[in-house]
Protein backbone atom coordinates (compact mmCIF):
# COMPACT_ATOMS: atom_id res chain seq x y z
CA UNK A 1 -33.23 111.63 89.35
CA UNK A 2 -30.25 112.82 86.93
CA UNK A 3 -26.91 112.01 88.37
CA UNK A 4 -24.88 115.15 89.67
CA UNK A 5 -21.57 115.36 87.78
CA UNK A 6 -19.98 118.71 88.50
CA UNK A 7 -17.06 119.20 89.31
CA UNK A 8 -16.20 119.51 92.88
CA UNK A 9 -12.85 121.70 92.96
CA UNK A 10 -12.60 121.83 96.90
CA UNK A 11 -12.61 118.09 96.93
CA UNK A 12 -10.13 117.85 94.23
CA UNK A 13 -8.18 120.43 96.06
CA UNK A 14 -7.70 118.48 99.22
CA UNK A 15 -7.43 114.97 97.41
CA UNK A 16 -4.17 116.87 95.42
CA UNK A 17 -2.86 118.12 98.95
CA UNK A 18 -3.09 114.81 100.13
CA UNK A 19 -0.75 113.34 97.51
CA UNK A 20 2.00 115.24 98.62
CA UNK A 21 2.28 114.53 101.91
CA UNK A 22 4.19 112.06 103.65
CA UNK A 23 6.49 111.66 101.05
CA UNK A 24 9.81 110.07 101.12
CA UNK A 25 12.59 111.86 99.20
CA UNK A 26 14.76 108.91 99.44
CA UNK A 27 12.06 106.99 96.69
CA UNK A 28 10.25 109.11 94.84
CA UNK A 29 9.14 106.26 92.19
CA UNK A 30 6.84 105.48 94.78
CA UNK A 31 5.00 108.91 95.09
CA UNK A 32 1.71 109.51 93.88
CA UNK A 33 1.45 111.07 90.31
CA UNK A 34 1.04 114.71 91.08
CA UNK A 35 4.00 115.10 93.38
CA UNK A 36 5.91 112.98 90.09
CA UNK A 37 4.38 115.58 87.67
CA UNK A 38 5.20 118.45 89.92
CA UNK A 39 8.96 117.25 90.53
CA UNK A 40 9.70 116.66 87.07
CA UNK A 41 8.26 120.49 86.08
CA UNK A 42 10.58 121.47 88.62
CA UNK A 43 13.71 119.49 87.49
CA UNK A 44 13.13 120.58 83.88
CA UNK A 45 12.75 123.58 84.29
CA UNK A 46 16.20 123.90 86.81
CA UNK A 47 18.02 121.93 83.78
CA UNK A 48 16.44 124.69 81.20
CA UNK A 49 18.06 127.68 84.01
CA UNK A 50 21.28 126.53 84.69
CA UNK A 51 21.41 125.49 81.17
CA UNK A 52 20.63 129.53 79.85
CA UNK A 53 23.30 130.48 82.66
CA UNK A 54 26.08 128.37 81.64
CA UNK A 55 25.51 127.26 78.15
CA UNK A 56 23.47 130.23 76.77
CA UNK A 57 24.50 133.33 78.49
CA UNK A 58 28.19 133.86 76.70
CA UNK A 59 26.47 132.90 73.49
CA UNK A 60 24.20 135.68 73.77
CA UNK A 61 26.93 138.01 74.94
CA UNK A 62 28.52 136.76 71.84
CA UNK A 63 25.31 137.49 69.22
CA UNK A 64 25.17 140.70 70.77
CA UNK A 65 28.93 141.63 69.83
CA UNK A 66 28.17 140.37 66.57
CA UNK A 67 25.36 142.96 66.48
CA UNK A 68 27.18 145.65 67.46
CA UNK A 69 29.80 145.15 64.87
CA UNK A 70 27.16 144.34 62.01
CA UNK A 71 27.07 148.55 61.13
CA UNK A 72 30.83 148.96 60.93
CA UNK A 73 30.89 145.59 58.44
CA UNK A 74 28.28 146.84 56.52
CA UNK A 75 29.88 150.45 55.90
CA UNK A 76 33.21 148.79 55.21
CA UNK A 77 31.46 146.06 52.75
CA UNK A 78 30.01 149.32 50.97
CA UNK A 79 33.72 150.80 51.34
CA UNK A 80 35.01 147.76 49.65
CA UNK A 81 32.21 147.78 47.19
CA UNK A 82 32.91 151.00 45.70
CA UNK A 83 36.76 150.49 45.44
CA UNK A 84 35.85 147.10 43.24
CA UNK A 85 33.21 149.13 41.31
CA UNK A 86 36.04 151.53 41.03
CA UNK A 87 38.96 148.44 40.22
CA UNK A 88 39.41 149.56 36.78
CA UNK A 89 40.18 153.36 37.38
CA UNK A 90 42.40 152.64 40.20
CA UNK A 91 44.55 150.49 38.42
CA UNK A 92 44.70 152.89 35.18
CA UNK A 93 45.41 155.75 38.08
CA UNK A 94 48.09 153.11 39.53
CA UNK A 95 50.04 152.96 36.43
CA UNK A 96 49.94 156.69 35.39
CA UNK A 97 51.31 157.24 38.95
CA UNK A 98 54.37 154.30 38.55
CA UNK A 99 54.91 155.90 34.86
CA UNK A 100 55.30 159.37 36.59
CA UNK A 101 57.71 158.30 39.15
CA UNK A 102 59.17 156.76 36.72
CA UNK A 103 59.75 159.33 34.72
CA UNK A 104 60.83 161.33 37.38
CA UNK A 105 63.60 158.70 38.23
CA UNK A 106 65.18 158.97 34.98
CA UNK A 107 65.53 163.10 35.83
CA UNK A 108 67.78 161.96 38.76
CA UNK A 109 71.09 161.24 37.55
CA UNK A 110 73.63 158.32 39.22
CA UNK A 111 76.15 158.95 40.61
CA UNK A 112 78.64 157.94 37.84
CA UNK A 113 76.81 160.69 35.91
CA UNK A 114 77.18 163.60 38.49
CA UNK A 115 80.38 165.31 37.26
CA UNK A 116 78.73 165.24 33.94
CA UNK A 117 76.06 166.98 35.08
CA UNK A 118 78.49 169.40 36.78
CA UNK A 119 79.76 170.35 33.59
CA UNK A 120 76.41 170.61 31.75
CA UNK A 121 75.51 173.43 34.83
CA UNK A 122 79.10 175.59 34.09
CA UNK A 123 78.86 175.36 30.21
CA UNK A 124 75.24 176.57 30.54
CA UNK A 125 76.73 179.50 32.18
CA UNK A 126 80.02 179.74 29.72
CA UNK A 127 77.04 179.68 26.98
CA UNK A 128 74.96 182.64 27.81
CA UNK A 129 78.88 184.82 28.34
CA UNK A 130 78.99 184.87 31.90
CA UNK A 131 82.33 184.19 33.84
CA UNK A 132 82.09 182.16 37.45
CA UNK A 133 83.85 183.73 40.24
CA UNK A 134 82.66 181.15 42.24
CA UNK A 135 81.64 177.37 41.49
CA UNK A 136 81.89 175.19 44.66
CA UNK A 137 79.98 171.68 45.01
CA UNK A 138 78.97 171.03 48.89
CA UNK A 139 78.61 168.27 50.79
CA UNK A 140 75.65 165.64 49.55
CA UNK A 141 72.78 165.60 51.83
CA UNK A 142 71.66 161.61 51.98
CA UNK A 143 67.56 161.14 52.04
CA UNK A 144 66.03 158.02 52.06
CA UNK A 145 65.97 156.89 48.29
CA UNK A 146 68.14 159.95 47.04
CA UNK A 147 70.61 162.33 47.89
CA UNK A 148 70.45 166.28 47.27
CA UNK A 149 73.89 168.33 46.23
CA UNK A 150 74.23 172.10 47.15
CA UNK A 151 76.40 174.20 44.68
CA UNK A 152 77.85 177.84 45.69
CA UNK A 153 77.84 179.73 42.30
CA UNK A 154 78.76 183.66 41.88
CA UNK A 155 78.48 184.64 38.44
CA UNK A 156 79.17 188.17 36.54
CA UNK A 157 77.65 188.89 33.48
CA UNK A 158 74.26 191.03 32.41
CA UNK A 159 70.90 191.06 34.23
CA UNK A 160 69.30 189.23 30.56
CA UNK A 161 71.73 186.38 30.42
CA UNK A 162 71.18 185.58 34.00
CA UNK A 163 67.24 185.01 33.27
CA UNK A 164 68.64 183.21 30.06
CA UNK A 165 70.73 180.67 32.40
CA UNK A 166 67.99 180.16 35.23
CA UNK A 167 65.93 179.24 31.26
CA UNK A 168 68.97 176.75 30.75
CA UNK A 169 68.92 175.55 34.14
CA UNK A 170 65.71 174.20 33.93
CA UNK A 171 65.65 172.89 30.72
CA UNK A 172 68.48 170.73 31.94
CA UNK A 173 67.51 166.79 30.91
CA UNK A 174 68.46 166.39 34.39
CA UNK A 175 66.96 168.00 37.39
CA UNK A 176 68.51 171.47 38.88
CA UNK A 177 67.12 174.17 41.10
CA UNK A 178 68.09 177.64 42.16
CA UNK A 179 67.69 178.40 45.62
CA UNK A 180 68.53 181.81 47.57
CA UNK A 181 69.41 183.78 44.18
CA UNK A 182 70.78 187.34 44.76
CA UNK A 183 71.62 189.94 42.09
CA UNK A 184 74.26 192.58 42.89
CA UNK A 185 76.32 194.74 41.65
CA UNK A 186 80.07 192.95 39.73
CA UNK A 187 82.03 195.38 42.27
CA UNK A 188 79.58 196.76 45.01
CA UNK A 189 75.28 197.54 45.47
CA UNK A 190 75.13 198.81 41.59
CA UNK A 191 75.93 197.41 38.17
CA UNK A 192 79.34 198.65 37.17
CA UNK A 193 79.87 201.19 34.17
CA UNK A 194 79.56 198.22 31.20
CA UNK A 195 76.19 197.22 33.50
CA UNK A 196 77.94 193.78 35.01
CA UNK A 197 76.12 192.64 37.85
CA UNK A 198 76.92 189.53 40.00
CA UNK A 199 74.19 186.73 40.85
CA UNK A 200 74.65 184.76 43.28
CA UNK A 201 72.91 181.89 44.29
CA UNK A 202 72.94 177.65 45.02
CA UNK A 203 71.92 175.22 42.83
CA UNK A 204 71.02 171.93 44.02
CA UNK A 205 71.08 169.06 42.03
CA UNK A 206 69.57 165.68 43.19
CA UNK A 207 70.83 162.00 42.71
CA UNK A 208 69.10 158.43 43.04
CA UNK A 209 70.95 156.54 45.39
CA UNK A 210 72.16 152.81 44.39
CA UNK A 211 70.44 149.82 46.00
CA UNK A 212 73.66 149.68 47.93
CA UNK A 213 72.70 152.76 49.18
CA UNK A 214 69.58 152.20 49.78
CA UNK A 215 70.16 149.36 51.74
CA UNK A 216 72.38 151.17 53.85
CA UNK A 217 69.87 153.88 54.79
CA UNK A 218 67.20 151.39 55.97
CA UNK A 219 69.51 149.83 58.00
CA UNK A 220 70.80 152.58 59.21
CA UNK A 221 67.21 153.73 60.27
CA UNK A 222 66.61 153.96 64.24
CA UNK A 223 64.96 151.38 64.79
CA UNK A 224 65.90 148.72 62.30
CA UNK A 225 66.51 145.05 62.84
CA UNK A 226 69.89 144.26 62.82
């Protein structure tokens, strides 16, 4: 007769149960091997949760910062990119810029050159025949890297010259502007019988200041470190 070899689950059910009683937690080499294999799941798999917890967690808190900032790094690398693409413009537009201001600088007299410039304003006036009633430099208004001078002038002479000196003005190697002009009459509201009017107005001529200067706005700033 053929030898019965199933498998007999109940029996290997209660044989398990069996192993895990009467155990001694104070020596656990001596349990049987299921309670061994069972205890060691448990322990590993305790090390692998508190592990996760207080190795893992902040790391994945960390990856996930790092993921959030991944779109702003990639539209500044493509920021970045362009402007290097771009290198070679920028620098060309750079210089243009420095040659400008430049350029501009050397419009701005010193201030060992201001009375010269003074006198180039009057004789451009003396040169188109009109007579100053009235030629009085103000104080200078200090900026940051230059300072702006306001000029009273009341002239006489004919409505054409005075277009012919505003021409002057501003063909001046140095730079001058006319601010708050008024044309009146030499004597009253109307031109007088030889047609003399009187123009009245304030030119403002503009200065760089010296690094001394300069200097001594900055520090004079609110806010500067003494």
């Amino acid at each position: 007769m053929a030898e019965n070899t199933r498998f007999d689950l109940n029996a290997w059910g209660r044989e398990a149960a069996e192993q895990f009683k009467g155990l001694n937690p104070n020596e656990p080499g001596q349990w049987p091997l299921l309670p061994k294999l069972a205890a060691f799941t448990f322990v590993v798999l305790l090390a692998a949760g508190l592990g996760y917890v207080f190795l893992l967690a902040d790391e994945q808190t960390r990856l996930e910062g790092e993921v959030a900032r991944e779109p702003v790094l990639q539209e500044d690398f493509k920021k970045k990119l362009g402007q290097a693409v771009n290198l070679p413009e920028l620098r060309k537009q750079k210089s243009q810029v420095e040659e400008y201001v430049t350029q501009l600088e050397k419009q701005l007299p010193g201030q060992a050159e201001m009375d010269a410039l003074l006198s180039d304003i009057n004789q451009a006036g003396i040169g188109r025949g009109l007579q100053f009633e009235l030629f009085r430099p103000g104080g200078e208004l200090v900026k940051d890297y230059y300072a702006e001078k306001p000029i009273a002038v009341r002239v006489t002479g004919r409505y054409h010259d005075f277009g012919a000196f505003a021409a002057d003005i501003s063909n001046l190697s140095r730079i001058v502007t006319l601010h708050n002009l008024q044309v009146v009459g030499s004597g009253g509201a109307k031109p007088d019988a030889q047609g003399q009017l009187a123009l009245e107005a304030t030119a403002r001529t503009y200065r760089y200041l010296d690094p001394s200067e300069v200097a001594a706005q900055q520090k004079a700033k609110p806010g500067a470190k003494k």
